[in-house]
Protein backbone atom coordinates (compact mmCIF):
# COMPACT_ATOMS: atom_id res chain seq x y z
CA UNK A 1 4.15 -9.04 -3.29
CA UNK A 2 5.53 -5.96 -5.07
CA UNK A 3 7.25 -8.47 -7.48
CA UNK A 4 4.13 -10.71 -7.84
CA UNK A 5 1.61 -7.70 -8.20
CA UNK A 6 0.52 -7.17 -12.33
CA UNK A 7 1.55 -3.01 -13.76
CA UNK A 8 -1.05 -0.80 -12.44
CA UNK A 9 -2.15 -3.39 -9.13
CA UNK A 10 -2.76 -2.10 -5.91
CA UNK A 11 -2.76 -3.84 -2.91
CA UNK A 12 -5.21 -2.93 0.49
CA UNK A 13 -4.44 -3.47 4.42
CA UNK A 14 -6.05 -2.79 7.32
CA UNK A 15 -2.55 -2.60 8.62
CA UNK A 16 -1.63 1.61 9.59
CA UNK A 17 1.65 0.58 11.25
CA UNK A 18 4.77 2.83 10.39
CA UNK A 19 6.59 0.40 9.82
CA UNK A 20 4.87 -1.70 7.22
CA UNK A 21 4.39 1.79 5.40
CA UNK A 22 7.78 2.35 5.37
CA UNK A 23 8.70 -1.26 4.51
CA UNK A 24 6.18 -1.52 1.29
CA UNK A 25 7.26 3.00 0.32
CA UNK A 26 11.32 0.76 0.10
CA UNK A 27 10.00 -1.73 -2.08
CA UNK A 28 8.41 0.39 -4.86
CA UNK A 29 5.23 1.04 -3.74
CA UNK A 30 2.97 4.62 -3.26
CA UNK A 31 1.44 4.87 -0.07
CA UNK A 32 -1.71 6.07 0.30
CA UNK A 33 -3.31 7.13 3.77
CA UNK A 34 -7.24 6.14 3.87
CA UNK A 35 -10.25 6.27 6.14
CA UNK A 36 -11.28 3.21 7.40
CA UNK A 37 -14.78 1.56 7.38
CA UNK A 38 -16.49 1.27 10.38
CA UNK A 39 -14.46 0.08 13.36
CA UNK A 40 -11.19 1.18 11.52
CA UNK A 41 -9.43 4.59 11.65
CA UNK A 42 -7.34 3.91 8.36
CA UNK A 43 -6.49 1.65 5.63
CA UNK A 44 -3.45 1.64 4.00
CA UNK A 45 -3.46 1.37 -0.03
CA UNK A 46 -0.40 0.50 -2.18
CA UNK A 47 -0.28 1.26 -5.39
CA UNK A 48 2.09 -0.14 -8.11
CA UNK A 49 2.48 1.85 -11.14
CA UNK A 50 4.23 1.83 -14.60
CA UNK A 51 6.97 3.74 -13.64
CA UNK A 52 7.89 2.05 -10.59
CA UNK A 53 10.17 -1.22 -11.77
């Protein structure tokens, strides 16, 4: 996904497992930590920027 993703993308998950965080932090992405909506503790957001290749 990483690859796929355009300069700039983000990508947003449900998913708060350690392990996926971990997984997508190796591959080039920022993690960010957010509350979730209703129902949800946290969402996880990836972002993909410039500097990252």
């Amino acid at each position: 996904m990483h690859n796929l993703l355009k300069e700039d993308g983000f990508l947003v998950t449900y998913c708060a497992k350690g392990v996926v965080k971990r997984t997508m932090k190796e591959v080039g992405f920022e993690i960010v930590v957010l509350d979730g909506p209703p129902g949800k503790r946290q969402m996880t957001r990836a972002n993909k920027f410039i500097s990252q290749k």
